[in-house]
C-alpha atoms as a PDB file:
ATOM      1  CA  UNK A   1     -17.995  16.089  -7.894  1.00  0.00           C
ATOM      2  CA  UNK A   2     -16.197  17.325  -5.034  1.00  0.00           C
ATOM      3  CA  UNK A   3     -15.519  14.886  -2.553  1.00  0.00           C
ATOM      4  CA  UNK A   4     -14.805  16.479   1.018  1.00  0.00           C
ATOM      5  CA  UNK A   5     -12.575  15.321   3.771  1.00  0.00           C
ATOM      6  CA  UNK A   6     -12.258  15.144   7.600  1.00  0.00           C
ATOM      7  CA  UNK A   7     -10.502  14.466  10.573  1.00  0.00           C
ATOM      8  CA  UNK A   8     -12.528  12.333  13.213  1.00  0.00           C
ATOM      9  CA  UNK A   9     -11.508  11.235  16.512  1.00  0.00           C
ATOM     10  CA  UNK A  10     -10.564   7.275  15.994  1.00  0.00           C
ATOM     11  CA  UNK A  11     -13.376   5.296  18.186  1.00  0.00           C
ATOM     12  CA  UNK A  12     -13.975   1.067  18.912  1.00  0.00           C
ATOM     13  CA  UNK A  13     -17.152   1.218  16.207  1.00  0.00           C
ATOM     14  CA  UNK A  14     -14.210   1.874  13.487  1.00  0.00           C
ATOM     15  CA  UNK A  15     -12.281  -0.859  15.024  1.00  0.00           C
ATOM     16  CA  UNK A  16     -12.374  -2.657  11.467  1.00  0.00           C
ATOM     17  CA  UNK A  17     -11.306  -0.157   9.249  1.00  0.00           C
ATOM     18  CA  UNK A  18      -8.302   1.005  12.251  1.00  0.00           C
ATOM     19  CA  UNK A  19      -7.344  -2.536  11.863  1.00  0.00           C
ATOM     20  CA  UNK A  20      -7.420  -2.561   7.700  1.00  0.00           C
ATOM     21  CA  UNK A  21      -5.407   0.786   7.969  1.00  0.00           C
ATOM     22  CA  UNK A  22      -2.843  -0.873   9.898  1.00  0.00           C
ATOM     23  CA  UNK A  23      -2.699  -4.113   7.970  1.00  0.00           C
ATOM     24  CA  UNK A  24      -2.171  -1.987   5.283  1.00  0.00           C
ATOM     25  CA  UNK A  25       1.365  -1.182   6.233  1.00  0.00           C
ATOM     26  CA  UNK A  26       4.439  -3.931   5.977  1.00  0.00           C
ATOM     27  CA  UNK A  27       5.467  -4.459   9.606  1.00  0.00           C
ATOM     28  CA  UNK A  28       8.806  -2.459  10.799  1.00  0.00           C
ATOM     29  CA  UNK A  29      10.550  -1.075  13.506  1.00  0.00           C
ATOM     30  CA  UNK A  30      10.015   2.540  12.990  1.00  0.00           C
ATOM     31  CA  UNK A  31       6.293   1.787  13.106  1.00  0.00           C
ATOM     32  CA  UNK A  32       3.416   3.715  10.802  1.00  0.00           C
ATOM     33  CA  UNK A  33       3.762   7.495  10.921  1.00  0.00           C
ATOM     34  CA  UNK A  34       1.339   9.458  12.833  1.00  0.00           C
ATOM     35  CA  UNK A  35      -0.737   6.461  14.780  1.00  0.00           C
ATOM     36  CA  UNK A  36       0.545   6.721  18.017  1.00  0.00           C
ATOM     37  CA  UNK A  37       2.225   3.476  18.298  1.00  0.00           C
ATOM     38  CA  UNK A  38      -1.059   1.651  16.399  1.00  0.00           C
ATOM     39  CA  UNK A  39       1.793  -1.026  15.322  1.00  0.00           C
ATOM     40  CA  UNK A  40       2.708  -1.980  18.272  1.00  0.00           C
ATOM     41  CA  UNK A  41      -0.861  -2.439  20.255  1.00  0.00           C
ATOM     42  CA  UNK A  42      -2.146  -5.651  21.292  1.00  0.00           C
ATOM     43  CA  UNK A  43      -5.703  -4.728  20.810  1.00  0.00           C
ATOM     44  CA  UNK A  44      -7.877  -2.035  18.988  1.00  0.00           C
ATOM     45  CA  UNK A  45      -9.448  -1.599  22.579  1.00  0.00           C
ATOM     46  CA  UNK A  46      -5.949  -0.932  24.648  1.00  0.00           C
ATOM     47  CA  UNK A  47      -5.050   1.447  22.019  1.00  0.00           C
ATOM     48  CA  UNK A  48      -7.852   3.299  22.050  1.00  0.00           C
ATOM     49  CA  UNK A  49      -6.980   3.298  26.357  1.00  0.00           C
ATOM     50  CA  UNK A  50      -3.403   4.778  25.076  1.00  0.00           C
ATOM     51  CA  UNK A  51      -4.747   7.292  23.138  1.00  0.00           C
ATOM     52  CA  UNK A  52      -7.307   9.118  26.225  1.00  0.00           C
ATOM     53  CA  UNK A  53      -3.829   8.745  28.327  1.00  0.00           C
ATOM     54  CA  UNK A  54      -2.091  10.859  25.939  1.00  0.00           C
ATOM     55  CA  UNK A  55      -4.332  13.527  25.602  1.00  0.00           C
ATOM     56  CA  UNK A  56      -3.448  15.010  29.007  1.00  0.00           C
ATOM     57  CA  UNK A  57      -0.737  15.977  30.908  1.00  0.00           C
ATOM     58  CA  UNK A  58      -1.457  14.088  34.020  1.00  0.00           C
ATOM     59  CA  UNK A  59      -1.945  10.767  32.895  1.00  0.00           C
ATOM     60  CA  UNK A  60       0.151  10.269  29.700  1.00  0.00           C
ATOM     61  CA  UNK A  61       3.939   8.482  30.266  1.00  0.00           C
ATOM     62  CA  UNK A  62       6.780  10.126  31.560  1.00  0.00           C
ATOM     63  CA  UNK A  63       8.465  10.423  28.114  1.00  0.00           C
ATOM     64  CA  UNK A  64       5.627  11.515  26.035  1.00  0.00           C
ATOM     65  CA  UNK A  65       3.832  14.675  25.457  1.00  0.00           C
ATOM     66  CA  UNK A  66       0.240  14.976  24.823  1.00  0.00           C
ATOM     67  CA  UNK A  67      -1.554  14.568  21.703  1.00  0.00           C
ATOM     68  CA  UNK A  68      -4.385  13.973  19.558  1.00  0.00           C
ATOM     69  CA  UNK A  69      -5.054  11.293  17.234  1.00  0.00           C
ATOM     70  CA  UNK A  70      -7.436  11.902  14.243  1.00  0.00           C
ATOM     71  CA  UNK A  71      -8.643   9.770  10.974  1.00  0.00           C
ATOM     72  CA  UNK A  72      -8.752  11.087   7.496  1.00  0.00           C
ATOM     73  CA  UNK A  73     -12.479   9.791   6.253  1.00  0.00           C
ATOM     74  CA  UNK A  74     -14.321  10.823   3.111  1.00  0.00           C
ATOM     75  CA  UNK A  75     -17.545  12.060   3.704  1.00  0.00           C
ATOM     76  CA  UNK A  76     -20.101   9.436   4.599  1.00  0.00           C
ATOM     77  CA  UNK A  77     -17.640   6.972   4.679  1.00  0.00           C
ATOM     78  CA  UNK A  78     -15.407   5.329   7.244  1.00  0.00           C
ATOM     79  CA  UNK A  79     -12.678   4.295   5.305  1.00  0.00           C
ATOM     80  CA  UNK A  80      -9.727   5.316   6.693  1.00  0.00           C
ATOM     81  CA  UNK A  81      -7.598   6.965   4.376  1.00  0.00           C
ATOM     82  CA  UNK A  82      -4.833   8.693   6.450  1.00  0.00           C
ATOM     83  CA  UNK A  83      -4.294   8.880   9.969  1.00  0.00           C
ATOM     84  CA  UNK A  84      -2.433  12.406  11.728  1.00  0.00           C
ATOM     85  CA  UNK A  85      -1.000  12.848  15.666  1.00  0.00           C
ATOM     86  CA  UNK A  86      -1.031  16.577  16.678  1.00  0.00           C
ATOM     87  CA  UNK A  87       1.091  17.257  19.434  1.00  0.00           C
ATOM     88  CA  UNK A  88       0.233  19.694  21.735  1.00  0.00           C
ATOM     89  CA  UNK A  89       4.059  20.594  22.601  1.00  0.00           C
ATOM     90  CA  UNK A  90       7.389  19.127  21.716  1.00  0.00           C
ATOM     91  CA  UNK A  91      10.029  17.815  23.921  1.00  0.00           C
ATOM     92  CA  UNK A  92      14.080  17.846  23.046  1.00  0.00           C
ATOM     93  CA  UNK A  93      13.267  15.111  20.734  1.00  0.00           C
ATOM     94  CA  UNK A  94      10.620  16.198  19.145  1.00  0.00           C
ATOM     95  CA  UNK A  95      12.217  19.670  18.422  1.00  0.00           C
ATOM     96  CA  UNK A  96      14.876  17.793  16.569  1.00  0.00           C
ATOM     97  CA  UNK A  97      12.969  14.831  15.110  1.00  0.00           C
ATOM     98  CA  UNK A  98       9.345  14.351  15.424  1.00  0.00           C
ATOM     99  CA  UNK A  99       7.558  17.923  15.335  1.00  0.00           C
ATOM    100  CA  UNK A 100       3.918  18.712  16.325  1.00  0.00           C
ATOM    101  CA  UNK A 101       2.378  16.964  13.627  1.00  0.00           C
ATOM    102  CA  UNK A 102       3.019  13.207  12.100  1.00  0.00           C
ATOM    103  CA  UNK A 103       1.072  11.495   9.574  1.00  0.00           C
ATOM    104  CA  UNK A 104       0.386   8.785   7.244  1.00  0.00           C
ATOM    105  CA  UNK A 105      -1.391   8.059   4.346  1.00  0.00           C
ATOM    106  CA  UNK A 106      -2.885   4.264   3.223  1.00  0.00           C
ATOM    107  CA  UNK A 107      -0.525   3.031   0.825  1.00  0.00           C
ATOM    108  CA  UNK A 108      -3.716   2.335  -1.391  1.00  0.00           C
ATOM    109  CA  UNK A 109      -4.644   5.845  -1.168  1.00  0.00           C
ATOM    110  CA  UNK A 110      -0.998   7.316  -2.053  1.00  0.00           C
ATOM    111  CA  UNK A 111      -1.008  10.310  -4.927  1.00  0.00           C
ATOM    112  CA  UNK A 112      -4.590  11.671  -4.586  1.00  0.00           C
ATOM    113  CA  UNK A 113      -3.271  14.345  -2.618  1.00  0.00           C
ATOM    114  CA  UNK A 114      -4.621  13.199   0.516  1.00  0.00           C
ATOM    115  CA  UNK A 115      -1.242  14.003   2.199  1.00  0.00           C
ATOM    116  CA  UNK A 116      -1.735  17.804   1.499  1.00  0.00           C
ATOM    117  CA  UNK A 117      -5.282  17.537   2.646  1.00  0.00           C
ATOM    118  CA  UNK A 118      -4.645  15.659   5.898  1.00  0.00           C
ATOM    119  CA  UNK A 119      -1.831  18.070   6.750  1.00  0.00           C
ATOM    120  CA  UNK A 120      -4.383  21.068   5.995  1.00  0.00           C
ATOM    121  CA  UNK A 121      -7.040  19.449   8.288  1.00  0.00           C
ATOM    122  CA  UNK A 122      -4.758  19.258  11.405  1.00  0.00           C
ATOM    123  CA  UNK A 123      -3.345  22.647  10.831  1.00  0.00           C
ATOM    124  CA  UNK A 124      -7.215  23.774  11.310  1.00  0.00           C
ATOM    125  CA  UNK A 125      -6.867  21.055  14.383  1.00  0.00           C
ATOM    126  CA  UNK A 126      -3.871  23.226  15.606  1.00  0.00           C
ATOM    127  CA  UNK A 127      -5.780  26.738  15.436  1.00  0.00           C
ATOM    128  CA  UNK A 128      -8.607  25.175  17.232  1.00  0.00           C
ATOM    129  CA  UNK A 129      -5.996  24.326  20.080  1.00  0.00           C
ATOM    130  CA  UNK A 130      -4.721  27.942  19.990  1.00  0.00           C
ATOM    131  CA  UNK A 131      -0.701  27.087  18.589  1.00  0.00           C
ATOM    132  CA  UNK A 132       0.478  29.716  16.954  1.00  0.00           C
ATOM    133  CA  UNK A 133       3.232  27.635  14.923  1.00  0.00           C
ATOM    134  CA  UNK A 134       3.853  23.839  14.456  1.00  0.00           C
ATOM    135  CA  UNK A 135       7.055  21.876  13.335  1.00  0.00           C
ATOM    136  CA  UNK A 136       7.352  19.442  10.822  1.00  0.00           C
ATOM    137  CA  UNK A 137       9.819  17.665   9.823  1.00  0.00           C
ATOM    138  CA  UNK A 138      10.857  14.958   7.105  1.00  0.00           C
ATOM    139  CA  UNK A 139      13.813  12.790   5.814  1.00  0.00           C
ATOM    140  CA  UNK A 140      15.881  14.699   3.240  1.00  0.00           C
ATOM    141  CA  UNK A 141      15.086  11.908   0.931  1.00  0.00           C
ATOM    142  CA  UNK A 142      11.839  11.861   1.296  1.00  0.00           C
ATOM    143  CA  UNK A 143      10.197  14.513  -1.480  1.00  0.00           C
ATOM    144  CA  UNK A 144       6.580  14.116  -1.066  1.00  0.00           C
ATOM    145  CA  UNK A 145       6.562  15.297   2.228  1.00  0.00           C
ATOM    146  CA  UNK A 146       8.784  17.885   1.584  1.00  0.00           C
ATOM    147  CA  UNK A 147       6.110  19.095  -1.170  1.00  0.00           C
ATOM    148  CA  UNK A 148       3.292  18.684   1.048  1.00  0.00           C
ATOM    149  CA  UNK A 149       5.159  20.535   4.016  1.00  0.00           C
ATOM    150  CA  UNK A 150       6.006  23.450   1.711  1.00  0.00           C
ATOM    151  CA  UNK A 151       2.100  23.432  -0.044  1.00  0.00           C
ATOM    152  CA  UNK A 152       1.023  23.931   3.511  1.00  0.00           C
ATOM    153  CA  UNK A 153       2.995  26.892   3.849  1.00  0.00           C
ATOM    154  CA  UNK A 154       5.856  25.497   5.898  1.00  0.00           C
ATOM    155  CA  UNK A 155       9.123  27.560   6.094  1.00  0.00           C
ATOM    156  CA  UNK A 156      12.153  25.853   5.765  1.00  0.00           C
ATOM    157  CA  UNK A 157      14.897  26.362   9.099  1.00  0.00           C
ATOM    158  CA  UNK A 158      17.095  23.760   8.657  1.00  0.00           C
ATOM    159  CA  UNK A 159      18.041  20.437   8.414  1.00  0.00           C
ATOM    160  CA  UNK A 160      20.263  17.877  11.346  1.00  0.00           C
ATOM    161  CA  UNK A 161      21.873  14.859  11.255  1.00  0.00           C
ATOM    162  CA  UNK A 162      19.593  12.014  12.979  1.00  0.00           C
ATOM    163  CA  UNK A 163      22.647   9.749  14.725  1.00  0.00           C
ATOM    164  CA  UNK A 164      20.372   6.628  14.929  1.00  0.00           C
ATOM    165  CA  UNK A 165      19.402   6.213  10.714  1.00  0.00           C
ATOM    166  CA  UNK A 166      22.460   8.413   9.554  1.00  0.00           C
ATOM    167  CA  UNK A 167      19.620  10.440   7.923  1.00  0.00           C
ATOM    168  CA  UNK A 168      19.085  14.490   7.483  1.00  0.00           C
ATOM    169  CA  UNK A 169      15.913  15.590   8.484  1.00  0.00           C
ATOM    170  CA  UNK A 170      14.520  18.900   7.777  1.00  0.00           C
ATOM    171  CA  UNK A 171      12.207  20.967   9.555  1.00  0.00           C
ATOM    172  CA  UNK A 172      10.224  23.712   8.801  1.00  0.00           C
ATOM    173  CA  UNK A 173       7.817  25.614  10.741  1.00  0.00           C
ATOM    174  CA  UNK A 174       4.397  26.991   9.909  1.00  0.00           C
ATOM    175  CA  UNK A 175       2.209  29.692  11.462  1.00  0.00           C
ATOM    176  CA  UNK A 176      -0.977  29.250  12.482  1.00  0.00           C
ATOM    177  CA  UNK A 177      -3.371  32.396  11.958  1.00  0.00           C
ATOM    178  CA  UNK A 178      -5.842  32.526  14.199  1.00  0.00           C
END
């Protein structure tokens, strides 16, 4: 049986599972990839708030550039098994660092392949925002994104020092056909 996979918009009726998701990560500075600062939120409800301010350019911060937040779910289920942030554009920080895309997967949920599948949803997520190419990028040390990055088609450019961790990251770019 094949089971199939989606990217929903996250909503206050799922405020359970968002809150299991996030639980399911060890707290940390860096926060959980992809969630749009889901660590650091008070409340399920203010959150949610964030997340309509960042979808447009005329009421998200200053600093940020818009975005969408989806959830991975099996079908007819709301377990969330992966959350993914789709930028719309990048900013000088993003072009070096962050990319159009950041994810996560449950650490539960880790090698079922959900990372290629989540990255493969919000590529479809990109072409239905009409980009014609996204950045990712990854740690150096980090080899399942890497592999999941490269499954997805991306095309390696190059890799930069990150000052703050001392880390490489590498980004890659992948086309979106239309």
């Amino acid at each position: 049986m094949t089971i199939t996979y989606h990217l929903i918009p996250p909503t206050i009726s799922l405020e359970k599972e968002i809150l299991a998701y996030k639980n399911e990560f060890p707290a940390s500075a860096e926060g959980i990839a992809g969630t749009s600062y889901l660590s650091f939120a008070t409340s399920i409800s203010d959150w949610l708030a964030d997340l309509k301010k960042f979808e447009s350019k005329e009421t998200i911060p200053d600093n940020l550039v818009p975005g969408f937040e989806y959830l991975l779910v099996a079908e007819h289920s709301t377990k969330i098994l992966g959350m993914l942030n789709l930028r719309t554009e990048l900013n000088a920080t993003l072009e070096k660092f962050g990319g159009h895309i950041g994810y996560s997967i449950a650490p539960s949920e880790r090698g079922k392949g959900l990372g290629k599948e989540i990255l493969r949803l919000g590529l479809e997520k990109a072409r239905e925002l009409n980009l014609e190419k996204v950045l990712l990028v990854c740690n150096e040390t980090n080899l399942p994104s890497q592999k999941i990055i490269e499954a997805n088609g991306g095309r390696f450019e190059n890799s930069i020092l990150d000052p703050e961790d001392n880390q490489r990251v590498l980004r890659y770019w992948i086309s979106i056909e239309q």
